[in-house]
Protein backbone atom coordinates (compact mmCIF):
# COMPACT_ATOMS: atom_id res chain seq x y z
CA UNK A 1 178.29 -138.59 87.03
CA UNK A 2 174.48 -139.01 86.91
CA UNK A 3 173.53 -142.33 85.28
CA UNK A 4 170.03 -142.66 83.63
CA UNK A 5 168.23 -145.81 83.08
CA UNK A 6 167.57 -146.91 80.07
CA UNK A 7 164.34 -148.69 78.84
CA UNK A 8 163.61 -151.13 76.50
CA UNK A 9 160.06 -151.33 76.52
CA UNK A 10 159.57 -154.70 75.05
CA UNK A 11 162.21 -154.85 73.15
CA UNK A 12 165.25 -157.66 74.38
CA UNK A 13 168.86 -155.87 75.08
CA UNK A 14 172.15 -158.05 74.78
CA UNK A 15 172.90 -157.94 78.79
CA UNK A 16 176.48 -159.96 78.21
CA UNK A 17 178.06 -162.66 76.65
CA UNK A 18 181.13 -164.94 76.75
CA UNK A 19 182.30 -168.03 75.66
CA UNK A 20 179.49 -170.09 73.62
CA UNK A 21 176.87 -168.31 75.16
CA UNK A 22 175.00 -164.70 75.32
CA UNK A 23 172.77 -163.42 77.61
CA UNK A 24 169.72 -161.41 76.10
CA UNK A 25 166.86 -160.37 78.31
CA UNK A 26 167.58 -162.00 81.47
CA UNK A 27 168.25 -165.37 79.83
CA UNK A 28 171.36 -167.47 78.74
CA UNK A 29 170.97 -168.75 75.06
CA UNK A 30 174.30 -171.10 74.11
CA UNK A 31 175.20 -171.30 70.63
CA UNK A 32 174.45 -169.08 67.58
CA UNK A 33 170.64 -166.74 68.43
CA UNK A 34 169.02 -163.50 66.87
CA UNK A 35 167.47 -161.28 67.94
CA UNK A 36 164.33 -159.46 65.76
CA UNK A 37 161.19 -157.86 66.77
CA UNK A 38 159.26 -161.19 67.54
CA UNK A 39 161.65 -162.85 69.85
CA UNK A 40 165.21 -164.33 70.44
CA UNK A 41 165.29 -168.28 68.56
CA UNK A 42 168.34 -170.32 67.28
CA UNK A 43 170.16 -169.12 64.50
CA UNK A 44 171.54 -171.47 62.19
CA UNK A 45 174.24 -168.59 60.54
CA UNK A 46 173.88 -167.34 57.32
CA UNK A 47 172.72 -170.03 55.36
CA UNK A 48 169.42 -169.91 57.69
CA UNK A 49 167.32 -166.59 56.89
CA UNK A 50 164.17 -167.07 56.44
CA UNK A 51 163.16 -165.48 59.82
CA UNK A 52 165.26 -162.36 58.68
CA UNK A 53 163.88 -162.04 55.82
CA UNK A 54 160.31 -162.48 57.37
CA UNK A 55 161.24 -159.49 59.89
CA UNK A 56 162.16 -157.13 56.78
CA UNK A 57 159.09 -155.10 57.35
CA UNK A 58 160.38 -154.77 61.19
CA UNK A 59 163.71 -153.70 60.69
CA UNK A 60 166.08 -151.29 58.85
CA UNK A 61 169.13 -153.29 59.81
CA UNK A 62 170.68 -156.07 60.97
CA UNK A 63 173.64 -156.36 62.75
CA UNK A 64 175.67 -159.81 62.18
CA UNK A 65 178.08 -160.48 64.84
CA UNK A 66 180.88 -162.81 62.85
CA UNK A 67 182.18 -164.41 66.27
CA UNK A 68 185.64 -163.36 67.85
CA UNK A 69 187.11 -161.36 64.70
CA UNK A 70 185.05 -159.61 61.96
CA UNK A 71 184.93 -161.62 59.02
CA UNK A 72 182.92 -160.57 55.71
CA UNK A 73 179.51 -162.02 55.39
CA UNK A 74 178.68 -164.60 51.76
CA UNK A 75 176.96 -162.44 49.21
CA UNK A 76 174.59 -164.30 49.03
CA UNK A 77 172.99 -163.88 52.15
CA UNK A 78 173.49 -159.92 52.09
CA UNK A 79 172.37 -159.75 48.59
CA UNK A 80 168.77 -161.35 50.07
CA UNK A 81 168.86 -159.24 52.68
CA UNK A 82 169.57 -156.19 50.74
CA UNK A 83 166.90 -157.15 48.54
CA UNK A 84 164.07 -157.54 51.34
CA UNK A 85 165.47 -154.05 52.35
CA UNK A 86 167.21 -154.30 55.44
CA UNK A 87 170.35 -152.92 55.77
CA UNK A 88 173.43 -155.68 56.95
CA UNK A 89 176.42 -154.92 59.02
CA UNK A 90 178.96 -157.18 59.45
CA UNK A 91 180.99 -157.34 63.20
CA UNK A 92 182.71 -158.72 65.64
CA UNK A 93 180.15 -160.41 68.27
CA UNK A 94 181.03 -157.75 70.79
CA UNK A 95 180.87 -154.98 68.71
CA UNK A 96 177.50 -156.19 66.90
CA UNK A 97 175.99 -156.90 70.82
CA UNK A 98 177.14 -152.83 71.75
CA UNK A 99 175.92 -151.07 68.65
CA UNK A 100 172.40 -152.92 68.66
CA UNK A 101 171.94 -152.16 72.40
CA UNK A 102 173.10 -148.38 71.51
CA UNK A 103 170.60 -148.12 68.57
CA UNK A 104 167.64 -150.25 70.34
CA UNK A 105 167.28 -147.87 73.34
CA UNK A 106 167.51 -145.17 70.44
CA UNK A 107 164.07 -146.74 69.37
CA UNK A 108 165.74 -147.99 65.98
CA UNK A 109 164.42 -150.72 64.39
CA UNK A 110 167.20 -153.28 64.74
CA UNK A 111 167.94 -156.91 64.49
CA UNK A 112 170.84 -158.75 66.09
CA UNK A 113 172.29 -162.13 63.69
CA UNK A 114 175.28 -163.43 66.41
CA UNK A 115 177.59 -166.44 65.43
CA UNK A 116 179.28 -167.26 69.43
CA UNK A 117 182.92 -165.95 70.30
């Protein structure tokens, strides 16, 4: 089977995680990060969105991984989102980390919200 390289351009793909930590663009970032247009920083789960809501204008969705299991997301924070008009999809860490990498080298306009597994 012929395998093509994918590029990123700029943007940072998800290149594995584990435990506590994930590993996006060559680094290691431990604890909760996302991942938008202007960089990977901190996250400080869903009560912190200011920086996703900033990045609204960037991105069409955002892609919260929920940790080990999927768990459902406070309305709250996708009602804000929704608002700002970016799309939220709640997932497993691992499943959130695949489908952004899958619609990033797509070109989509994406952001990544993980909580550790």
């Amino acid at each position: 089977m012929r395998m093509t390289e994918v590029e990123f351009s700029e943007a940072r793909p998800v290149e594995g995680y584990g435990p506590g930590f994930f590993r996006i663009g060559g680094e290691v970032y431990e604890g909760a990060v996302r991942v938008l247009p202007s960089g990977v920083a901190p996250w400080g789960g869903t009560d912190d969105t200011a920086d996703l809501l900033a990045a609204a204008g960037e991105i069409d969705v955002l892609f919260v991984g929920t940790g080990a299991e999927i768990a459902p997301v406070p309305a709250a924070f996708r009602t804000a989102l929704e608002a700002a008009g970016v799309g939220v999809e709640a997932m497993a860490s691992p499943a959130a980390c695949r489908t952004y990498n899958v619609l990033l080298s797509e070109g989509r306009r994406v952001g990544l919200a993980l909580l550790p597994v």
